[in-house]
N, C-alpha and C. Protein backbone atom coordinates (compact mmCIF):
# COMPACT_ATOMS: atom_id res chain seq x y z
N UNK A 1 6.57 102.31 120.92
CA UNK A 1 5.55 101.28 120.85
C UNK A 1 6.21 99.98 120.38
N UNK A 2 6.16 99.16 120.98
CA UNK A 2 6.55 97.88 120.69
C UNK A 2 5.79 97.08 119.41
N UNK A 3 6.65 96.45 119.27
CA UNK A 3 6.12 95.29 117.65
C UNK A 3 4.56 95.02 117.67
N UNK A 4 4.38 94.33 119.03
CA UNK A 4 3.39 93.82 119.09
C UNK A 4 1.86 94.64 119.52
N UNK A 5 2.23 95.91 120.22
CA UNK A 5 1.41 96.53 120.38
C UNK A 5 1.15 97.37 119.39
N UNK A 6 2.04 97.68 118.06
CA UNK A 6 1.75 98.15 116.36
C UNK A 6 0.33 97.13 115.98
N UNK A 7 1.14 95.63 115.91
CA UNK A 7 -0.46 94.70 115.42
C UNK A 7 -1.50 94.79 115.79
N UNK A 8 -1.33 95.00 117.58
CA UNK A 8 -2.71 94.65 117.89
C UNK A 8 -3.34 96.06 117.63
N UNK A 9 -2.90 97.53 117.54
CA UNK A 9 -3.69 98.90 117.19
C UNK A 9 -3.96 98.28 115.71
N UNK A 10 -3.32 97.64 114.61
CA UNK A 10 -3.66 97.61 113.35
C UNK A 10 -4.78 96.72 113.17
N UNK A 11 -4.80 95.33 114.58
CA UNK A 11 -5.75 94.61 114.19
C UNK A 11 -7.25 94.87 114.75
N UNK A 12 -6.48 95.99 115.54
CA UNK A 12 -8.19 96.70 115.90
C UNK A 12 -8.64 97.81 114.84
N UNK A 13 -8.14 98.47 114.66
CA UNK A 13 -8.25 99.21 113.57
C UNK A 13 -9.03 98.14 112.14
N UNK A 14 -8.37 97.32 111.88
CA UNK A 14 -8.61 96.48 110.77
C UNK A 14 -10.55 96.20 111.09
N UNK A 15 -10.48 95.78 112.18
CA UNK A 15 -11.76 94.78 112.66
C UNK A 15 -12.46 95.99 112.51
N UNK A 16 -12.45 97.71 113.43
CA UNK A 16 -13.49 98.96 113.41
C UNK A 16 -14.14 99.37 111.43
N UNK A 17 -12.61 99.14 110.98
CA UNK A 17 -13.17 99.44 109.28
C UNK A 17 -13.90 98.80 109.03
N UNK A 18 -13.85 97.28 109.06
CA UNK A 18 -14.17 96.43 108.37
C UNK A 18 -15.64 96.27 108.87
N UNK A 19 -16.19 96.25 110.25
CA UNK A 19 -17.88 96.79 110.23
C UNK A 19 -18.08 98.05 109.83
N UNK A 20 -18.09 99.13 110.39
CA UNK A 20 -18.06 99.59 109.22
C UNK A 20 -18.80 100.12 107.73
N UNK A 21 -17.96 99.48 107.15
CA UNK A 21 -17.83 98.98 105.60
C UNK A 21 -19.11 97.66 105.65
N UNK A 22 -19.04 96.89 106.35
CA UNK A 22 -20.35 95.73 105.81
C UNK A 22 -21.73 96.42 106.82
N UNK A 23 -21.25 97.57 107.57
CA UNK A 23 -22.92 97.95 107.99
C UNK A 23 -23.61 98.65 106.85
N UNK A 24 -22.12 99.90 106.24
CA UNK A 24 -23.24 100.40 104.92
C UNK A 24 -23.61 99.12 104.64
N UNK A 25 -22.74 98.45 103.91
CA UNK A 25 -22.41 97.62 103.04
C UNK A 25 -23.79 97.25 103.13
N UNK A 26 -24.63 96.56 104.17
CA UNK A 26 -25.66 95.64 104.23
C UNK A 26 -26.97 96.38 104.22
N UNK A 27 -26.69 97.95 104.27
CA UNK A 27 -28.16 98.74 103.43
C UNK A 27 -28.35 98.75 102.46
N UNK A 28 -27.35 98.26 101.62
CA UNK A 28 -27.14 98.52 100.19
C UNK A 28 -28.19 97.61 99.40
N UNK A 29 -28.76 97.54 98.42
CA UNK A 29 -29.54 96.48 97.32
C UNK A 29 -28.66 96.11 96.58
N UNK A 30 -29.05 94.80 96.74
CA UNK A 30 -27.72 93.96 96.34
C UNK A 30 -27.21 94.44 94.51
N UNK A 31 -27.97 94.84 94.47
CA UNK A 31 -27.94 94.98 92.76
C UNK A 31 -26.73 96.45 92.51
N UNK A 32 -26.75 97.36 93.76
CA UNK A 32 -25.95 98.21 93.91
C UNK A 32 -24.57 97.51 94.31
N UNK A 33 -24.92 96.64 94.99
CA UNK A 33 -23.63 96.34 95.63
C UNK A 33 -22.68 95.38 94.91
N UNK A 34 -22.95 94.72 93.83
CA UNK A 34 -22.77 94.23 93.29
C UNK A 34 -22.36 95.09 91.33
N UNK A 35 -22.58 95.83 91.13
CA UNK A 35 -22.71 96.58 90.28
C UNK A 35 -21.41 96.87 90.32
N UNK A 36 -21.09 97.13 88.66
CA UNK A 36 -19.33 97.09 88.39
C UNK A 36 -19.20 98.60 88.45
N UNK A 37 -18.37 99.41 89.59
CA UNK A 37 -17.95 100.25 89.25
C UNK A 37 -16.89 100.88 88.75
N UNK A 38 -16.38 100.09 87.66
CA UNK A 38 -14.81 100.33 87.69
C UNK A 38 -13.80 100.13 88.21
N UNK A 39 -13.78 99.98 89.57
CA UNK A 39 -12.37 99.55 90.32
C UNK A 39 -11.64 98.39 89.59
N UNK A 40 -10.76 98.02 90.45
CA UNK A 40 -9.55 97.18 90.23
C UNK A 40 -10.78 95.81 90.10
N UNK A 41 -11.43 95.67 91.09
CA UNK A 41 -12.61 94.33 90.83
C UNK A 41 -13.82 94.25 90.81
N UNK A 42 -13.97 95.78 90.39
CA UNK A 42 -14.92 95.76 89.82
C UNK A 42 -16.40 96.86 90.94
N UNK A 43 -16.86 95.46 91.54
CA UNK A 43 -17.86 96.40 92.33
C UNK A 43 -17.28 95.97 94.17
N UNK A 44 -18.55 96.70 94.57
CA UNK A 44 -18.15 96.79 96.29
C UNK A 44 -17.98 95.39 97.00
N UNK A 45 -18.76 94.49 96.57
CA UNK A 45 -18.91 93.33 96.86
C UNK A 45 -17.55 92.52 96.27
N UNK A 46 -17.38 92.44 95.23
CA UNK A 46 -16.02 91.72 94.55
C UNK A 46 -14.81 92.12 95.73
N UNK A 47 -14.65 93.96 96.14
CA UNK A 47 -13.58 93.96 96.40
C UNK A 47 -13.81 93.23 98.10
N UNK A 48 -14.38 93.66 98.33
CA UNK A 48 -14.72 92.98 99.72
C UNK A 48 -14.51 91.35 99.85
N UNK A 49 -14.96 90.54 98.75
CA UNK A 49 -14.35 89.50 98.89
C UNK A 49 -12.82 89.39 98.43
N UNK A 50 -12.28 90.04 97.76
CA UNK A 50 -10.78 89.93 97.37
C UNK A 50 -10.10 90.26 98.80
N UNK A 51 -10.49 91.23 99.52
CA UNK A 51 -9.63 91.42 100.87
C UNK A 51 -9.85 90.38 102.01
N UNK A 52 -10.85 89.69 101.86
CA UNK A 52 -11.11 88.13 102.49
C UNK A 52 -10.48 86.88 101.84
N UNK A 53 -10.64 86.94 100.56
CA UNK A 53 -9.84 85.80 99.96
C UNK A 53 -8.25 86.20 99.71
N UNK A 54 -7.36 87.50 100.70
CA UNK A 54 -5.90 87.74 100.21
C UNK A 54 -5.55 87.77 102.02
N UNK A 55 -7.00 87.64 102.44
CA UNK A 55 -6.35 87.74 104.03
C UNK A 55 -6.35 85.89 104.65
N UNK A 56 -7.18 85.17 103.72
CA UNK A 56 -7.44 83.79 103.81
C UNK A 56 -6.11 83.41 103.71
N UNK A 57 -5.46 83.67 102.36
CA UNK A 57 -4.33 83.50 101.67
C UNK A 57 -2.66 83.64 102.72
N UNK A 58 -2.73 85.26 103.19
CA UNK A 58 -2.01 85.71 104.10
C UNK A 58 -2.06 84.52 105.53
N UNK A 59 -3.06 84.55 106.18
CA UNK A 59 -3.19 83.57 106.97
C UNK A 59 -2.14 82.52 107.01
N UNK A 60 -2.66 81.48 105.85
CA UNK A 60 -2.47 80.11 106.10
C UNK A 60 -1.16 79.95 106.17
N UNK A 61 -0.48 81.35 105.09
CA UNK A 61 0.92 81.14 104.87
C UNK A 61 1.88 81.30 106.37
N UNK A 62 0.74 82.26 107.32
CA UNK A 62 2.14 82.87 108.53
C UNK A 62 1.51 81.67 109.76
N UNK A 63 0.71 80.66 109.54
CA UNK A 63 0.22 79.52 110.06
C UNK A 63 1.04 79.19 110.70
N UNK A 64 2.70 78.76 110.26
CA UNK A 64 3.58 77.94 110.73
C UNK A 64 4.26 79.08 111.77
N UNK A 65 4.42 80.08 111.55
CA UNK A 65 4.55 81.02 113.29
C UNK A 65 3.75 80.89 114.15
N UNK A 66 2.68 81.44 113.36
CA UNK A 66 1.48 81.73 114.43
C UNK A 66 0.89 80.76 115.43
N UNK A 67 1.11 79.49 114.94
CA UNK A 67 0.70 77.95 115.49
C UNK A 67 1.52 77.58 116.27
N UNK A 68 2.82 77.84 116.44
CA UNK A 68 3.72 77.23 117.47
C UNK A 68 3.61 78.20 119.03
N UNK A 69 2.81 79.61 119.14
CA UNK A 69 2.72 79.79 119.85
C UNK A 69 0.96 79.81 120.28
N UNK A 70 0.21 79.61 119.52
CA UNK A 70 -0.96 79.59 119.68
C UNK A 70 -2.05 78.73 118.98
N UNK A 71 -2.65 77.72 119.47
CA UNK A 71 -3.20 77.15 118.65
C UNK A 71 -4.11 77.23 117.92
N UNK A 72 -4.14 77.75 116.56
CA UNK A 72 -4.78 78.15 115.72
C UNK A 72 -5.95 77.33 114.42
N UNK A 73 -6.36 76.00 115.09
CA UNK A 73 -6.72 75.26 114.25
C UNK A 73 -7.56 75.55 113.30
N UNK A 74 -7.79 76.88 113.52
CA UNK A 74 -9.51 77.29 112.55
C UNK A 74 -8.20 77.85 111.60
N UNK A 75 -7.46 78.12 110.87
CA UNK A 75 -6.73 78.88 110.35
C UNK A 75 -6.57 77.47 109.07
N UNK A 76 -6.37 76.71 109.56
CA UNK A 76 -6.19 74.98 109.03
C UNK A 76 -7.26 75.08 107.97
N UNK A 77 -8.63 75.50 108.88
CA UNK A 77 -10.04 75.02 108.80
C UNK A 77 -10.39 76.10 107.59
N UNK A 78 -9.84 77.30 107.20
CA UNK A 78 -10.21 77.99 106.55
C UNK A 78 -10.28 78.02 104.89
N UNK A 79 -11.28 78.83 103.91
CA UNK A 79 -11.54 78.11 102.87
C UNK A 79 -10.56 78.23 102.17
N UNK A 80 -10.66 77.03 101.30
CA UNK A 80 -9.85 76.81 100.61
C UNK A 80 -9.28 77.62 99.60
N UNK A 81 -8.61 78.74 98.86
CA UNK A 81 -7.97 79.58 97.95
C UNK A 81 -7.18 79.13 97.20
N UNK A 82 -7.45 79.46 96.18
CA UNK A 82 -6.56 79.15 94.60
C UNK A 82 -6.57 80.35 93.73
N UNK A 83 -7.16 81.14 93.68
CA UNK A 83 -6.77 82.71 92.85
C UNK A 83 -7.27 83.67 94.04
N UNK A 84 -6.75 84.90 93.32
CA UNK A 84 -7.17 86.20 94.12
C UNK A 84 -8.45 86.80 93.80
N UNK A 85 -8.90 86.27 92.54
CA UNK A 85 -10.33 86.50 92.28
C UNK A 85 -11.66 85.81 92.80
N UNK A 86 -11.56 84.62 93.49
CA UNK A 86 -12.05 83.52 93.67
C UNK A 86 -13.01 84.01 94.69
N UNK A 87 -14.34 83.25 94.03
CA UNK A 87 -15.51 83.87 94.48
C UNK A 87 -16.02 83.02 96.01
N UNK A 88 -15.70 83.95 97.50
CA UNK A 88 -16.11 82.68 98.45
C UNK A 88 -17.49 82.73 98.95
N UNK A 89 -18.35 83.35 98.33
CA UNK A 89 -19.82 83.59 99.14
C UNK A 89 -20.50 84.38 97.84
N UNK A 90 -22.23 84.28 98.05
CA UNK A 90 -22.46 84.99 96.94
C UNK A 90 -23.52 85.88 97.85
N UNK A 91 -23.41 85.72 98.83
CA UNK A 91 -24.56 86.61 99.97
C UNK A 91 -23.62 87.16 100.54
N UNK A 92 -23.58 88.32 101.11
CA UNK A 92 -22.92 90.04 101.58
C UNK A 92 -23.00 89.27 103.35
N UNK A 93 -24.14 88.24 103.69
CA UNK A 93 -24.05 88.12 104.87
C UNK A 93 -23.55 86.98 105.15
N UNK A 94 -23.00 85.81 104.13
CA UNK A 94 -21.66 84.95 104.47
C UNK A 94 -20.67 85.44 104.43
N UNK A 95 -20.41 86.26 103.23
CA UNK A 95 -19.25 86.98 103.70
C UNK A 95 -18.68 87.90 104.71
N UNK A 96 -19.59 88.18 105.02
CA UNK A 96 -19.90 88.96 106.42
C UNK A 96 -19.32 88.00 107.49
N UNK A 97 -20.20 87.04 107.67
CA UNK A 97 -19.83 85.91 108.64
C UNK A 97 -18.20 85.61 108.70
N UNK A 98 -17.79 85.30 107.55
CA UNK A 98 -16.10 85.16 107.25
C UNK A 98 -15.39 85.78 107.55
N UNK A 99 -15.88 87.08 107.72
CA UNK A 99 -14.92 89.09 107.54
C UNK A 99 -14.91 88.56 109.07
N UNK A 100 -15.91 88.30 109.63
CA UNK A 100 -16.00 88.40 111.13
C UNK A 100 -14.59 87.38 112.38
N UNK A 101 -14.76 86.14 110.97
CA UNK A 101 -13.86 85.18 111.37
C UNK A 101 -12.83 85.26 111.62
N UNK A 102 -12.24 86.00 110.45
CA UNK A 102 -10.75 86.68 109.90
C UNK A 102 -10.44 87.58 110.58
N UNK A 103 -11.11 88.36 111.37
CA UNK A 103 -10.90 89.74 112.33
C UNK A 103 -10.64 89.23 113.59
N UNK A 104 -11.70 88.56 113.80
CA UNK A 104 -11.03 87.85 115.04
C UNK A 104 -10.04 86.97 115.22
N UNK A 105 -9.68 86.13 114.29
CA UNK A 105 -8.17 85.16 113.99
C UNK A 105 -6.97 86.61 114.11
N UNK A 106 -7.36 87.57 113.54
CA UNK A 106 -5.82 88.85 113.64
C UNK A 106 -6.08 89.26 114.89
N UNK A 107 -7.44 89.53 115.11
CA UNK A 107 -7.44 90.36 117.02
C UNK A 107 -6.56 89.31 117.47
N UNK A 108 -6.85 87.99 118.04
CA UNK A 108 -6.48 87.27 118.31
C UNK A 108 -4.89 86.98 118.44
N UNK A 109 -4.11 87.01 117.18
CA UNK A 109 -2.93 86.73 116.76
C UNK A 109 -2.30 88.07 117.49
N UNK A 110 -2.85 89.16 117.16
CA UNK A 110 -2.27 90.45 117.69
C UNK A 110 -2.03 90.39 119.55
N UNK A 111 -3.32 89.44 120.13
CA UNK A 111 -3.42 89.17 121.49
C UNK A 111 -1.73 88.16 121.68
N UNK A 112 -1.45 87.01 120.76
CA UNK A 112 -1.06 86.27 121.79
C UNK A 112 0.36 86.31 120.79
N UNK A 113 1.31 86.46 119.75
CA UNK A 113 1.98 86.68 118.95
C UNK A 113 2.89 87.56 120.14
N UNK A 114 4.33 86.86 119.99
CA UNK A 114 5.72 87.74 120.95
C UNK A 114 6.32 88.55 119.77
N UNK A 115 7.07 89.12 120.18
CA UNK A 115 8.03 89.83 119.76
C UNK A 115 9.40 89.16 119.10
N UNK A 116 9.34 87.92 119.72
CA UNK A 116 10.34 87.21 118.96
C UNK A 116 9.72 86.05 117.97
N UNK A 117 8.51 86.22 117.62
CA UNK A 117 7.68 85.20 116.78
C UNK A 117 7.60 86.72 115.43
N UNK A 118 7.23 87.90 115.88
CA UNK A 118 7.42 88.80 114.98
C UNK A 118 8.75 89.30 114.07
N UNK A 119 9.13 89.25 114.68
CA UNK A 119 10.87 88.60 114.18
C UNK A 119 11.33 87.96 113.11
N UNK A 120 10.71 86.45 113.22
CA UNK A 120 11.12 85.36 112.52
C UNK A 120 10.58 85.57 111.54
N UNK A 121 11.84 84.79 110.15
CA UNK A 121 11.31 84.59 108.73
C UNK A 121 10.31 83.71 108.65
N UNK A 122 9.49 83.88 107.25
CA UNK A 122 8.42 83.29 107.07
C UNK A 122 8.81 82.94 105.60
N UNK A 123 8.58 81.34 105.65
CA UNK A 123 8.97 81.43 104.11
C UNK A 123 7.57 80.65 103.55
N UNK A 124 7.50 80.90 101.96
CA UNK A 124 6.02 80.84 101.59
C UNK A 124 6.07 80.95 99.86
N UNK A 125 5.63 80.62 99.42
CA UNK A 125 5.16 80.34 98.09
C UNK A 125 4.06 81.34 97.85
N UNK A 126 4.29 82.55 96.45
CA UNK A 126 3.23 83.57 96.29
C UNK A 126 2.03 82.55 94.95
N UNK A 127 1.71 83.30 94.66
CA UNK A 127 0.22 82.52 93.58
C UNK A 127 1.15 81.50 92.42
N UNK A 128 1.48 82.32 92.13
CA UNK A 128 2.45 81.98 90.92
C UNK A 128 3.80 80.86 91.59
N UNK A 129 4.17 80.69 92.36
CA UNK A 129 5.14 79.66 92.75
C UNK A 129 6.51 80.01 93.65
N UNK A 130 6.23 81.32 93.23
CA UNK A 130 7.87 81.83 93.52
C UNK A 130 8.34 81.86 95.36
N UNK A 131 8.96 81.34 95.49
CA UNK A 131 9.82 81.25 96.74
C UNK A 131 9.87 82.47 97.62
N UNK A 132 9.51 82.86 98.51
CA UNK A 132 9.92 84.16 99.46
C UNK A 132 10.49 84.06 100.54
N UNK A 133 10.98 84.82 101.46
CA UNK A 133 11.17 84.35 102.68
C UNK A 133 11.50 86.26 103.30
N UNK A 134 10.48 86.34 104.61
CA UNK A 134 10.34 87.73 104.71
C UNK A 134 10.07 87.63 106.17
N UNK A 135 10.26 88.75 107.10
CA UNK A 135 10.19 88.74 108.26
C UNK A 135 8.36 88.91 108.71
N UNK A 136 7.87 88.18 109.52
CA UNK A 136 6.83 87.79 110.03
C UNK A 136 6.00 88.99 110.18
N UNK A 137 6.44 90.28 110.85
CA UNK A 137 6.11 92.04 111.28
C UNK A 137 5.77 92.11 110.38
N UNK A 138 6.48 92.22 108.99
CA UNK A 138 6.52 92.90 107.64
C UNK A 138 5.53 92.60 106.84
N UNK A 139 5.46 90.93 107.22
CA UNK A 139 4.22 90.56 106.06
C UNK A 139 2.83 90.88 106.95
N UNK A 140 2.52 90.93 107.96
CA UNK A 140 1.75 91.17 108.79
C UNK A 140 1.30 92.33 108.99
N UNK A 141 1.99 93.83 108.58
CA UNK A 141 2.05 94.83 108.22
C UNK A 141 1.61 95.09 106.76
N UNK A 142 1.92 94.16 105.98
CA UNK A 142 1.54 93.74 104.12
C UNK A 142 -0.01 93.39 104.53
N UNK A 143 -0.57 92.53 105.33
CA UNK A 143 -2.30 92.49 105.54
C UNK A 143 -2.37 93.51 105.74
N UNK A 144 -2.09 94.43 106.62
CA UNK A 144 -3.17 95.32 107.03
C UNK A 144 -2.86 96.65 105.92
N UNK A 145 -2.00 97.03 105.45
CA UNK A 145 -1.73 97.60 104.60
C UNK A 145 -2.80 97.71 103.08
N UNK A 146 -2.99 96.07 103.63
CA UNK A 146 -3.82 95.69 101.61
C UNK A 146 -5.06 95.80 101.75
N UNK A 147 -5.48 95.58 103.01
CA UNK A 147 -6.64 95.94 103.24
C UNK A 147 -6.95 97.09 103.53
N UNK A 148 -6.34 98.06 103.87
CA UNK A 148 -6.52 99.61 103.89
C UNK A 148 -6.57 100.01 102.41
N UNK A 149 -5.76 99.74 101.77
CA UNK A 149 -5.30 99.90 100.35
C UNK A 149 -7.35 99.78 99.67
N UNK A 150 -7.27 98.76 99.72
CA UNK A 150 -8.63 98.08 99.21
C UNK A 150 -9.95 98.74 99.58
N UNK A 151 -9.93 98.85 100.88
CA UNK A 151 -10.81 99.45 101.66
C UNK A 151 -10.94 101.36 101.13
N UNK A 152 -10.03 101.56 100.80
CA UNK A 152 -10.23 102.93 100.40
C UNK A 152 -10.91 102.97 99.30
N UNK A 153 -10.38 101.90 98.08
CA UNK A 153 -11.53 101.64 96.73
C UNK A 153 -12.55 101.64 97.29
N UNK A 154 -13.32 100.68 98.01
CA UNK A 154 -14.80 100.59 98.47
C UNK A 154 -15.18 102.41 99.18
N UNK A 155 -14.15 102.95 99.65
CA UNK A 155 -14.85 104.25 100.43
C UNK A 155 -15.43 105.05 99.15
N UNK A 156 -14.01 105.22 98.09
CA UNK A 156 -14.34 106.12 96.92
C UNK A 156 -15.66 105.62 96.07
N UNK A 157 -15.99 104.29 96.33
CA UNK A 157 -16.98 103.48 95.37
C UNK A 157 -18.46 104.06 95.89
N UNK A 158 -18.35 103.66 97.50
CA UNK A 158 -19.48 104.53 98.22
C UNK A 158 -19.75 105.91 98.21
N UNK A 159 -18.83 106.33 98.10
CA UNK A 159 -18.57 108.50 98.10
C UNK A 159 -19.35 108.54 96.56
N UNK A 160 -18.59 107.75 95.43
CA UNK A 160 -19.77 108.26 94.37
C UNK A 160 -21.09 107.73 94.47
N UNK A 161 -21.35 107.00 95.15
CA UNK A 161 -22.98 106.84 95.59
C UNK A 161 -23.56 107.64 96.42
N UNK A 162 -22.73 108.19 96.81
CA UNK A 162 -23.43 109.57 97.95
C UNK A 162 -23.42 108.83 98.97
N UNK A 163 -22.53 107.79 99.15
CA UNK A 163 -22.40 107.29 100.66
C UNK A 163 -21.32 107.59 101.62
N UNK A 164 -21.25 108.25 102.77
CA UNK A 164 -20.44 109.14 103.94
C UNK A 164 -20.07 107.18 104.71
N UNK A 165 -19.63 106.99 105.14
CA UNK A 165 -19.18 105.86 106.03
C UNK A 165 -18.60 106.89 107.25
N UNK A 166 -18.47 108.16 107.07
CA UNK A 166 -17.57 108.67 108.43
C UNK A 166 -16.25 108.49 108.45
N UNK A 167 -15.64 108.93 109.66
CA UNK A 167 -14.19 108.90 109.63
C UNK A 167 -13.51 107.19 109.43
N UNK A 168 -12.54 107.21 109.15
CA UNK A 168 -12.04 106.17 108.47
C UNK A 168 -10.47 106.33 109.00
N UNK A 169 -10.03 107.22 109.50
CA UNK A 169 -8.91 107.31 110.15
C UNK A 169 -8.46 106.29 111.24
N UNK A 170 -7.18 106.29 111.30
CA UNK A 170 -6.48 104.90 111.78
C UNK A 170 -6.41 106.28 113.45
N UNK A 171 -6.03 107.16 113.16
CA UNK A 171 -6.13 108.29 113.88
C UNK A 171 -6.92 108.19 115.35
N UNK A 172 -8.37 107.72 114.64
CA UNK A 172 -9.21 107.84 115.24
C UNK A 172 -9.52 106.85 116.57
N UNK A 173 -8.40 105.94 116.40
CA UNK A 173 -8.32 104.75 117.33
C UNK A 173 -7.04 104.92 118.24
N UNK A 174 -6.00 105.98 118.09
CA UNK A 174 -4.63 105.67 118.75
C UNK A 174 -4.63 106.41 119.72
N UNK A 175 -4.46 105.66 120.67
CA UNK A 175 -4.51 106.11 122.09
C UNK A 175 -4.35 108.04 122.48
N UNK A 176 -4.70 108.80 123.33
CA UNK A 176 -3.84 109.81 123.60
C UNK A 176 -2.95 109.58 124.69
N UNK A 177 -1.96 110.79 124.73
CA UNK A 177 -1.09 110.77 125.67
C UNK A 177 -1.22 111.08 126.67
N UNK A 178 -0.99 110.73 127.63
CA UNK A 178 -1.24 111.61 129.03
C UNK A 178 -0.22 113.08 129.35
C-alpha cells in the first residue's frame, strides 16, 4: 500500500469514527455530556473538543506542504488556537459543524497530497516554542493516531454510561482481498 493510500484509509476511517461518536454524542443531555468523568479532560464534550482544537493545531502547521500542492485557503481561515485546552464552541452542534470541517480538509488532503509532498520535512514550532522538523507521513500519522488515542477515552466514557457506539475497528473499513 502506498503512502498515500495509508492517509486516505486513515482519513476515512478518521471521518466514519468521528460521526459516529457525535451521533451518540448528540442523544446525549447536555448535562451528561458535559459532566466530568475523570478522563485526561475531563468529560465527553471537553475531549471532543481537544481532538478538534489538536487537529486545528496539526493543520495549520503541515499548511506549508499541503498548500503548495493544493489550495487550501480554509486551513488559513481556521480558528484561531493558543492552548490545547481552549474552549472552541459551547454547543455539541458547532462543534459538530467544525469536526465536519476538519474531516473533510484530511479527506481532502488524503485525495490530493503525492507521495513526494509525504516525504518532505515539516518544520514547526510545538505549544511551548520548541523547534521540530519531522517528515510530513509521520506527523500526519501523529493526527490520526491522537485522535484514535482520544477517541477511545470518549468510547470507555460512553461504555460506563451503558453506551455501545458499535464496532470501532479501523478493521472494519480495509478493503478485502480478492
Amino acid at each position: 500500500m502506498s503512502l498515500n493510500k495509508h492517509v486516505q484509509l486513515m482519513a476515512q476511517y478518521n471521518q466514519w469514527m468521528n460521526q459516529k461518536l457525535y451521533d451518540v454524542a448528540a442523544g446525549m443531555k447536555e448535562s451528561d455530556l458535559k459532566s466530568d468523568r475523570g478522563a485526561f479532560f475531563g468529560s465527553i464534550f471537553a475531549t471532543l473538543n481537544h481532538i478538534a482544537v489538536a487537529d486545528t493545531i496539526w493543520l495549520k502547521r503541515l499548511n506549508s506542504i499541503i498548500s503548495s500542492q493544493w489550495n487550501l485557503a480554509s486551513i488559513e481561515n481556521l480558528a484561531p488556537v493558543n492552548s490545547l485546552e481552549m474552549q472552541l464552541f459551547d454547543q455539541l452542534t458547532e462543534l459538530r459543524c467544525y469536526r465536519e470541517q476538519l474531516d473533510q480538509l484530511l479527506l481532502g488532503i488524503s485525495n490530493h497530497i503525492g507521495e513526494y509532498e509525504l516525504l518532505l520535512p515539516v518544520q514547526y514550532r510545538d505549544i511551548k516554542g520548541n523547534l521540530h522538523t519531522k517528515q510530513c507521513f509521520n506527523l500526519l500519522m501523529h493526527v490520526f493516531n491522537h485522535q484514535t488515542h482520544h477517541r477511545g477515552q470518549i468510547t470507555t466514557m460512553l461504555s460506563q454510561a451503558n453506551i455501545d457506539i458499535g464496532v470501532t475497528d479501523l478493521n472494519a473499513l480495509i478493503p478485502e482481498l480478492a
